[in-house]
N, C-alpha and C. Protein backbone atom coordinates (compact mmCIF):
# COMPACT_ATOMS: atom_id res chain seq x y z
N UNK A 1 11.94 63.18 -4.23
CA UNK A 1 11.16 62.13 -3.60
C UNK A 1 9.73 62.61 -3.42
N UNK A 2 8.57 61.74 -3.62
CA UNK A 2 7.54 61.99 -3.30
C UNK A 2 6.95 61.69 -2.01
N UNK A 3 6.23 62.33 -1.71
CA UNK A 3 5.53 61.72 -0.15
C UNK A 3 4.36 61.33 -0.30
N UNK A 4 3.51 60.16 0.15
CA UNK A 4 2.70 59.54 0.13
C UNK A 4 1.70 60.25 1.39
N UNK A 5 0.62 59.94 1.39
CA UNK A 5 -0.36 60.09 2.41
C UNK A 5 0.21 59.61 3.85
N UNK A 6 0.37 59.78 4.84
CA UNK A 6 0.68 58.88 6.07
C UNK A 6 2.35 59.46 6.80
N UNK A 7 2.94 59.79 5.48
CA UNK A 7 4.43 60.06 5.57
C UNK A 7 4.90 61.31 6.97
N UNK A 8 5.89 60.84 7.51
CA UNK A 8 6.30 61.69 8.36
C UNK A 8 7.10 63.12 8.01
N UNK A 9 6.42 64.36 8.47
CA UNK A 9 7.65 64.86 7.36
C UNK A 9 8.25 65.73 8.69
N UNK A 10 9.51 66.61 8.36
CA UNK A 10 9.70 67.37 9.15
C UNK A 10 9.88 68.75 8.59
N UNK A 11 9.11 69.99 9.45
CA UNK A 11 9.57 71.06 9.02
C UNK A 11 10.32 71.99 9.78
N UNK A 12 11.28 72.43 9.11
CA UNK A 12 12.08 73.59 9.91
C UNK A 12 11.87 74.81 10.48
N UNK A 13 12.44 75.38 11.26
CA UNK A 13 12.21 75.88 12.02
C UNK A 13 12.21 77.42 11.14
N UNK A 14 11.31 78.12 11.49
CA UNK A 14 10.90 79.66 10.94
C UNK A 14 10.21 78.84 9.40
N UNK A 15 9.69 78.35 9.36
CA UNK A 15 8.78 77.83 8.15
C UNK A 15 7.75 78.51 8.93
N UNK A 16 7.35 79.31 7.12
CA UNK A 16 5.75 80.06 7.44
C UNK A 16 4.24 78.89 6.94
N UNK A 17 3.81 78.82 7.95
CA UNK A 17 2.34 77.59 8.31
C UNK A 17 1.16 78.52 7.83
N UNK A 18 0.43 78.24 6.68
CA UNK A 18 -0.56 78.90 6.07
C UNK A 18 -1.93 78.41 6.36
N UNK A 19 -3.02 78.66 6.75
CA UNK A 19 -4.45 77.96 6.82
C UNK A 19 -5.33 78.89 5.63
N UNK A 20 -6.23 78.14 4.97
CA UNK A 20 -7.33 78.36 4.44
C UNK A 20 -8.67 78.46 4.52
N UNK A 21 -9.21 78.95 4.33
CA UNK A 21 -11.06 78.57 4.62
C UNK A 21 -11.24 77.53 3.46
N UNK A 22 -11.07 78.38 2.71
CA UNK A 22 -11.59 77.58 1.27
C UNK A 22 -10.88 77.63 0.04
N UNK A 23 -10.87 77.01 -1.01
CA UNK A 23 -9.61 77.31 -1.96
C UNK A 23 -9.93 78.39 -2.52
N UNK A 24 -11.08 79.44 -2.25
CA UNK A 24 -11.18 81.01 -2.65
C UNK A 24 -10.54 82.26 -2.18
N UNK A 25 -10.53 81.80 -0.98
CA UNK A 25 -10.54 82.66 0.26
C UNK A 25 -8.89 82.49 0.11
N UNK A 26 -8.69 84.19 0.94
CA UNK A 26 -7.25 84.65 0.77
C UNK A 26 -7.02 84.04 2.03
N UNK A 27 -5.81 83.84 2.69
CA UNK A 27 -4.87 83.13 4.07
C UNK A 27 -5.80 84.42 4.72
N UNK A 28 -6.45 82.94 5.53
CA UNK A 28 -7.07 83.25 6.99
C UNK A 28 -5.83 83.37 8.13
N UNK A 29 -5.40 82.42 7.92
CA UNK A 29 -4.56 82.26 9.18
C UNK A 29 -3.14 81.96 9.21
N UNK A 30 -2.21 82.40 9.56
CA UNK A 30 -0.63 81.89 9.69
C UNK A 30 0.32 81.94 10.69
N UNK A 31 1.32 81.15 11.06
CA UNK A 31 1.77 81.42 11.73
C UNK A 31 3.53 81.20 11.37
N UNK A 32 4.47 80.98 12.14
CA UNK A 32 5.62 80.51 12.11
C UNK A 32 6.12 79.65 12.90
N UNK A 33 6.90 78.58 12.32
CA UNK A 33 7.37 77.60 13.39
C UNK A 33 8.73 78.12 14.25
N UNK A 34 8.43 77.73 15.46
CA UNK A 34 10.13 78.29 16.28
C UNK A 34 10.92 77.30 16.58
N UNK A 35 10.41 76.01 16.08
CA UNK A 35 11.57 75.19 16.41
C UNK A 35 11.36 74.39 14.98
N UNK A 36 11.99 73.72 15.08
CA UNK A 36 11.56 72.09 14.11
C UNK A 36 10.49 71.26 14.49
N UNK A 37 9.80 71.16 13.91
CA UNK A 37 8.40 70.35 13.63
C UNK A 37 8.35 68.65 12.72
N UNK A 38 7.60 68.27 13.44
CA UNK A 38 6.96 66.97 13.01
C UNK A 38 5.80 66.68 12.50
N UNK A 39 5.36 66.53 11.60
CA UNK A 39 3.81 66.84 11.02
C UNK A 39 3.39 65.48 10.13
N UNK A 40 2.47 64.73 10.29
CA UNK A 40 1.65 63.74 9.02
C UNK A 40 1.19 64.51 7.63
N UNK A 41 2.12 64.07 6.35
CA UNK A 41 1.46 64.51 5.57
C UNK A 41 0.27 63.71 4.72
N UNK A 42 -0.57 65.07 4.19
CA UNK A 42 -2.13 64.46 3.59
C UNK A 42 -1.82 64.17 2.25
N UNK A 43 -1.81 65.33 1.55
CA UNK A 43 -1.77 65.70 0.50
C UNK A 43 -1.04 66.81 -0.47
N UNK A 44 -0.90 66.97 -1.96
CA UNK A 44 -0.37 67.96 -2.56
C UNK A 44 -1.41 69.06 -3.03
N UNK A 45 -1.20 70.26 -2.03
CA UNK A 45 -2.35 71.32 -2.96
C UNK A 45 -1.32 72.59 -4.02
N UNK A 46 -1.12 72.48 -5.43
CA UNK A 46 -0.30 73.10 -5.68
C UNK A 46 1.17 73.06 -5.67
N UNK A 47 1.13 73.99 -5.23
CA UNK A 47 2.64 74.18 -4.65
C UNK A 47 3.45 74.19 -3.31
N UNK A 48 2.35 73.50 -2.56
CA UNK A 48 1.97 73.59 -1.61
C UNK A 48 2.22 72.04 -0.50
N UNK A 49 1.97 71.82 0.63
CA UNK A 49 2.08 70.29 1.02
C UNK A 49 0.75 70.56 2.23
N UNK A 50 -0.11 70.07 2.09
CA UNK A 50 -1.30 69.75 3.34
C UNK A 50 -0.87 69.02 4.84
N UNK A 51 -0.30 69.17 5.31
CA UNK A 51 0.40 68.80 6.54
C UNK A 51 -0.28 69.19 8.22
N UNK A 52 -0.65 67.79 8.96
CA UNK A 52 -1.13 67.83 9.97
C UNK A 52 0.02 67.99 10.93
N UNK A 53 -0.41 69.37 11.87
CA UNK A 53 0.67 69.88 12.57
C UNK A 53 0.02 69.93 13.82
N UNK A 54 0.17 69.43 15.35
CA UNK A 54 -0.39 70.00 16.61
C UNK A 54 -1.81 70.09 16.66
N UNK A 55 -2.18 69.05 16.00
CA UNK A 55 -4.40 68.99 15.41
C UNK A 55 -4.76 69.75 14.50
N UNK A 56 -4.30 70.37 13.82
CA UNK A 56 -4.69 71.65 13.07
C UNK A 56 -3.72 70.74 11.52
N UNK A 57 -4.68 71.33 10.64
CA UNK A 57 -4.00 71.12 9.45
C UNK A 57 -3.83 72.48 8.68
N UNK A 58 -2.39 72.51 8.43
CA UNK A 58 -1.51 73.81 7.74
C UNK A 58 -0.63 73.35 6.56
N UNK A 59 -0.94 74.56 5.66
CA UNK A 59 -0.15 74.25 4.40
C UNK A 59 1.15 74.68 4.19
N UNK A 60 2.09 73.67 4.06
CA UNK A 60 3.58 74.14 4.01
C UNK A 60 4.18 73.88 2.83
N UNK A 61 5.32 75.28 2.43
CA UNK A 61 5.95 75.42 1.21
C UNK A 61 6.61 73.71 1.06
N UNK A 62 6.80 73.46 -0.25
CA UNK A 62 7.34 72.43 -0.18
C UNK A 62 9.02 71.76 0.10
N UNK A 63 9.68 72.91 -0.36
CA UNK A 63 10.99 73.46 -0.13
C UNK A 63 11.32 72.97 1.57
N UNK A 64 9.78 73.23 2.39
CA UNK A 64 9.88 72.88 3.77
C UNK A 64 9.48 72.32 4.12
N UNK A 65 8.53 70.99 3.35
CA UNK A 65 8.23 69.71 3.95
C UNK A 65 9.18 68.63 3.39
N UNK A 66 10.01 68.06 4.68
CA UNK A 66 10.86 66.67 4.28
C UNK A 66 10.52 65.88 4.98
N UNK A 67 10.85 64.84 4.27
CA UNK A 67 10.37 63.35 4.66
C UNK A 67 11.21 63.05 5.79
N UNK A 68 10.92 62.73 6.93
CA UNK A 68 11.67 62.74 8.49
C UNK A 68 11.51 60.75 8.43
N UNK A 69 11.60 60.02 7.48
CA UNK A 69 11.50 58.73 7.37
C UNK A 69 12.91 58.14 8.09
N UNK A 70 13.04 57.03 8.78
CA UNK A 70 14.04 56.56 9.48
C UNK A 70 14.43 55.34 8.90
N UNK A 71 15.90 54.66 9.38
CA UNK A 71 16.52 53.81 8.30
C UNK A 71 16.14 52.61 8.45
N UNK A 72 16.28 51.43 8.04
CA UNK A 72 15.50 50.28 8.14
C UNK A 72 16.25 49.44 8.91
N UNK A 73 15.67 49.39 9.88
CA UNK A 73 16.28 48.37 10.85
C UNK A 73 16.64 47.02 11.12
N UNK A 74 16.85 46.37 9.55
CA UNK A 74 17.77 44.95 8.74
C UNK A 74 18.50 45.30 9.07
């Protein structure tokens, strides 16, 4: 499945959260999630998913961004 701009995704818990300066620059910043997460996704960088997490935007493996979409309520 693809994810669109806007999409809810969820990531699991001990997913490693990568930040960038710039697409030159080696990982400025990272952290790990300790629980399960909820994040807006942006975009695809790579191999990668652009995902707004807690105000901050972090790049998550894709393996660990899923679509947290809910069922249709017809």
């Amino acid at each position: 499945m693809s994810l669109i701009k806007g999409d809810l995704v969820r990531v699991p818990a001990n997913s490693c959260l990568t930040q960038k300066q710039n697409e030159l620059a080696m990982i400025e910043r990272y952290t790990y999630t300790e629980k399960p997460t909820v994040g807006i996704f942006i975009r695809y960088i790579e191999h990668q998913a652009l995902v707004y997490i807690n105000s901050s935007y972090w790049l998550v493996g894709l393996g660990d961004a899923r679509y947290a979409g809910g069922k249709n309520a017809n």
